[in-house]
PDB file of N, CA and C in Angstrom:
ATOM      1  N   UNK A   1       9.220  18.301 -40.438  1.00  0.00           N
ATOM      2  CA  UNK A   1       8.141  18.293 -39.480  1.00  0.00           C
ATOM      3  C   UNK A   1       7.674  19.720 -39.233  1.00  0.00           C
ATOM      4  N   UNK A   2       6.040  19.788 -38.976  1.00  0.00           N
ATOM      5  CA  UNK A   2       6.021  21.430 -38.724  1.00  0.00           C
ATOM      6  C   UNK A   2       5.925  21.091 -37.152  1.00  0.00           C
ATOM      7  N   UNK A   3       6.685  21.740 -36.780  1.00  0.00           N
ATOM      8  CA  UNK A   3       6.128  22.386 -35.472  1.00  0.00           C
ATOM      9  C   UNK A   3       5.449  23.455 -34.650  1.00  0.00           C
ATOM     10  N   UNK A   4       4.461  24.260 -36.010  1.00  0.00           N
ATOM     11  CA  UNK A   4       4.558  25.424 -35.266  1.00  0.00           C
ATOM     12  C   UNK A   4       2.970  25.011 -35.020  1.00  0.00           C
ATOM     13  N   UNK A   5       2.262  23.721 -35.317  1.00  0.00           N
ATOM     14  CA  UNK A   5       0.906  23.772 -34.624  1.00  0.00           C
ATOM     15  C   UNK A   5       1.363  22.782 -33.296  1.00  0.00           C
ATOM     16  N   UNK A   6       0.670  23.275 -32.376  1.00  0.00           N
ATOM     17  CA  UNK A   6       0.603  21.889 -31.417  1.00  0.00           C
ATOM     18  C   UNK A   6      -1.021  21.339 -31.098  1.00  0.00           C
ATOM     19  N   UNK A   7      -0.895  20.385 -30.247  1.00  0.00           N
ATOM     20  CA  UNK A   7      -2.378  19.569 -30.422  1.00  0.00           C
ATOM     21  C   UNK A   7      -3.155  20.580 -29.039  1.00  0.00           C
ATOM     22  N   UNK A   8      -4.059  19.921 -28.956  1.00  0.00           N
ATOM     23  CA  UNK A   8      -5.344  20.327 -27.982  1.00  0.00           C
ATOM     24  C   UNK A   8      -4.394  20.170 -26.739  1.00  0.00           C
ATOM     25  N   UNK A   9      -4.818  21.446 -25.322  1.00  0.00           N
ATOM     26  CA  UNK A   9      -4.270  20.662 -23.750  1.00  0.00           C
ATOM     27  C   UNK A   9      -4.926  19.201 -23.659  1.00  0.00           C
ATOM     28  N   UNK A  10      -4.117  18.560 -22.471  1.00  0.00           N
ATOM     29  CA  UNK A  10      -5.202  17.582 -22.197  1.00  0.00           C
ATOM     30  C   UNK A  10      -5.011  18.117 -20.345  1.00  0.00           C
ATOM     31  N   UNK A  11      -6.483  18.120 -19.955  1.00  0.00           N
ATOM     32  CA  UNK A  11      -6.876  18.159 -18.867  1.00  0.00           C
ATOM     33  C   UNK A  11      -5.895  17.558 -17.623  1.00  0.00           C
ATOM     34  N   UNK A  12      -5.260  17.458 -16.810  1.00  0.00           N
ATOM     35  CA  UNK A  12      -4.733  16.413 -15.594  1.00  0.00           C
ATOM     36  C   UNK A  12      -5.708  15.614 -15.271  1.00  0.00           C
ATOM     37  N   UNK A  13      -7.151  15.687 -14.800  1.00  0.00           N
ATOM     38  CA  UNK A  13      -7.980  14.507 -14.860  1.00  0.00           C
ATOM     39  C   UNK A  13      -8.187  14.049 -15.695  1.00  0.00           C
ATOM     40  N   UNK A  14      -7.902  13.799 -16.835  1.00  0.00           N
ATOM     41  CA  UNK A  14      -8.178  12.941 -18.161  1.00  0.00           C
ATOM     42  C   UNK A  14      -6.684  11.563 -18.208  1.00  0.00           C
ATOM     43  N   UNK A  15      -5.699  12.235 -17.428  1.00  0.00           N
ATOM     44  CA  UNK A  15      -4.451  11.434 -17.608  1.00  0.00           C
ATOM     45  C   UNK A  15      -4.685  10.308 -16.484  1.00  0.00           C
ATOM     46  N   UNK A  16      -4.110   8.966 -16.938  1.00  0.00           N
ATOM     47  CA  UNK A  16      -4.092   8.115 -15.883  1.00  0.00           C
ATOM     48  C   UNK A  16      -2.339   7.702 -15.786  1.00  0.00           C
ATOM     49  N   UNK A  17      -1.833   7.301 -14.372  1.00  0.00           N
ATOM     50  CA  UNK A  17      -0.568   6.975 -14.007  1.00  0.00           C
ATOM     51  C   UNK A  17      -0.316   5.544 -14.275  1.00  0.00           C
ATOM     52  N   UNK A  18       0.470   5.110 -14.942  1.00  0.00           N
ATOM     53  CA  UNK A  18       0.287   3.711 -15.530  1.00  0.00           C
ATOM     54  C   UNK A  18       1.752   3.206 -14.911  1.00  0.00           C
ATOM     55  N   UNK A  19       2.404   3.009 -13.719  1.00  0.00           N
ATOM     56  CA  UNK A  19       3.379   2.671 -13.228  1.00  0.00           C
ATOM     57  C   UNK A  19       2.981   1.413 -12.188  1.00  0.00           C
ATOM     58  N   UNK A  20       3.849   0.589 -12.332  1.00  0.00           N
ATOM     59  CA  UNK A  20       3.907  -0.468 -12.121  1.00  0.00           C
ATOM     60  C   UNK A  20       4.224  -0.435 -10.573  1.00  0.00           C
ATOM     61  N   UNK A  21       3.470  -0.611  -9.330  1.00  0.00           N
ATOM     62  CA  UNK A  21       4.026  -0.344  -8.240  1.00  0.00           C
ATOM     63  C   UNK A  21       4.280  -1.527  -7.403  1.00  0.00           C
ATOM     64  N   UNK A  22       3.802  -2.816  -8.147  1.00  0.00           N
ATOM     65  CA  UNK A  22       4.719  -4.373  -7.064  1.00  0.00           C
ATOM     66  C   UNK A  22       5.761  -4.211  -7.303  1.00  0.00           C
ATOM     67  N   UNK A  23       6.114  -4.704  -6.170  1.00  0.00           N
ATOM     68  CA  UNK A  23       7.617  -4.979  -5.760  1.00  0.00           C
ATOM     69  C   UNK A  23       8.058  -5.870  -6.511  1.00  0.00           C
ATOM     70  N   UNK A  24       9.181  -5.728  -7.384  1.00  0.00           N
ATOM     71  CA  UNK A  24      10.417  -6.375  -7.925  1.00  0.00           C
ATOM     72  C   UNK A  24      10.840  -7.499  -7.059  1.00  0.00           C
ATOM     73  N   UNK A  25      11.298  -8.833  -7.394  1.00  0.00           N
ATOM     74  CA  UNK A  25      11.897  -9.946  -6.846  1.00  0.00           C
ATOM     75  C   UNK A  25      13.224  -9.623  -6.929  1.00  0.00           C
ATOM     76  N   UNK A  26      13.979  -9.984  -5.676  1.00  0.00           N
ATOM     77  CA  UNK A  26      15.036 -10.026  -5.783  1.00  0.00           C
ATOM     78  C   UNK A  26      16.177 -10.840  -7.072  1.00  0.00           C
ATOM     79  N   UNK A  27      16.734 -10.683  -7.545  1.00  0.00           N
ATOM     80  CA  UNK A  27      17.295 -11.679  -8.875  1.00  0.00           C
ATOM     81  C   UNK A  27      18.744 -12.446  -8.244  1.00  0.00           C
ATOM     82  N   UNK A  28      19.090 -11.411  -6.618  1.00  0.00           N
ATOM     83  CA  UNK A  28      20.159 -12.311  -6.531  1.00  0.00           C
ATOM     84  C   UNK A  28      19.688 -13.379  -5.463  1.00  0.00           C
ATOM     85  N   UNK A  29      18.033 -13.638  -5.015  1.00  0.00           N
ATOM     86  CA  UNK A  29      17.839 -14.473  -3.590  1.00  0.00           C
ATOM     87  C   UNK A  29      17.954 -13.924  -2.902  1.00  0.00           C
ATOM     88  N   UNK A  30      18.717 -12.767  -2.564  1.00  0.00           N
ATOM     89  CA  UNK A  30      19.028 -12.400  -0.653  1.00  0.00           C
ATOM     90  C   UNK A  30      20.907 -12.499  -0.489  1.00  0.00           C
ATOM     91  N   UNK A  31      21.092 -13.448  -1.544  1.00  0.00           N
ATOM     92  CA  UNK A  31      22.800 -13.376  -1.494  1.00  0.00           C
ATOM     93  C   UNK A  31      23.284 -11.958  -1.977  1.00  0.00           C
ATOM     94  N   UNK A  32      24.120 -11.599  -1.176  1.00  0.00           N
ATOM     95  CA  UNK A  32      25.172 -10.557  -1.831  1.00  0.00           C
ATOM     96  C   UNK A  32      26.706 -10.394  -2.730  1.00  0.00           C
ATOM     97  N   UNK A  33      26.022 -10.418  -4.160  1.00  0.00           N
ATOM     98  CA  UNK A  33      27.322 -11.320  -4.908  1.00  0.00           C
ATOM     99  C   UNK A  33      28.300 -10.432  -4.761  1.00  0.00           C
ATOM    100  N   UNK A  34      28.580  -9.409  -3.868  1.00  0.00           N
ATOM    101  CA  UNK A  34      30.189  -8.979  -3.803  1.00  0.00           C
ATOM    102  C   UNK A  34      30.597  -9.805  -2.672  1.00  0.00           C
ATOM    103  N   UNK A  35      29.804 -10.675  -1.973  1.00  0.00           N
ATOM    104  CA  UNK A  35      30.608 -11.281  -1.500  1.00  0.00           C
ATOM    105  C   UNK A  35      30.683 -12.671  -1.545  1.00  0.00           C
ATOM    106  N   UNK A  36      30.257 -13.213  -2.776  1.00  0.00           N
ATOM    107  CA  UNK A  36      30.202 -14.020  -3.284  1.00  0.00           C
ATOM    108  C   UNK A  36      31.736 -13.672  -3.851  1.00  0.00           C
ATOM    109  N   UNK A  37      32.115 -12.613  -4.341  1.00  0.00           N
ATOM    110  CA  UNK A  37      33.161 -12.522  -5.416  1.00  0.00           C
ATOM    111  C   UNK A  37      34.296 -12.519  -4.621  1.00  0.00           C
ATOM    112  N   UNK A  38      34.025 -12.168  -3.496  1.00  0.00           N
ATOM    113  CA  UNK A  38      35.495 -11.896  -2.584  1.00  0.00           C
ATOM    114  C   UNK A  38      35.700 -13.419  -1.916  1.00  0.00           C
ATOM    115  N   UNK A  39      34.661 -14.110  -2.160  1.00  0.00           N
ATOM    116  CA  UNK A  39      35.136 -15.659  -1.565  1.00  0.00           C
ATOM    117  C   UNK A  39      35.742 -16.694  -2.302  1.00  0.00           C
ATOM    118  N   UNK A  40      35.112 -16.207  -4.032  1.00  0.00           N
ATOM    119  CA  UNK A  40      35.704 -17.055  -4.983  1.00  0.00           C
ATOM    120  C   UNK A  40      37.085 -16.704  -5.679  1.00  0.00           C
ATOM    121  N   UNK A  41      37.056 -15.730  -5.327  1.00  0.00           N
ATOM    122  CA  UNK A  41      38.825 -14.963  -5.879  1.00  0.00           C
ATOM    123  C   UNK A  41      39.464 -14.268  -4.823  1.00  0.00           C
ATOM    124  N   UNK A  42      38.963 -15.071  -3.316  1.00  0.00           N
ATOM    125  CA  UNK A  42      40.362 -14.067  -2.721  1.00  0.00           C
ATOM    126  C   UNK A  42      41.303 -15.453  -2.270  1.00  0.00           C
ATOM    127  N   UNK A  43      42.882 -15.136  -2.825  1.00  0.00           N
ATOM    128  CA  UNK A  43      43.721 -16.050  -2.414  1.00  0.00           C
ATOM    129  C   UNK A  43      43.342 -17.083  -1.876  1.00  0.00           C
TER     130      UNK A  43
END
């Protein structure tokens, strides 16, 4: 690979922020599986 050219700047107004900002669903419901785990395996 050469590296000794690099390409054109690009401007900061030319860039757009492409991040996803809704909120994520919970995957466990609202339950908290550590304590899910301490109910199914404690003695």
């Amino acid at each position: 690979m050469d590296y000794t050219w690099l390409p054109a700047p690009i401007r900061l107004e030319d860039t757009v922020a492409e991040v996803d900002t809704r909120p994520v669903p919970d995957p466990d419901g609202g339950i908290n599986p550590e304590i899910i785990f301490m109910l199914r395996y404690a003695g």
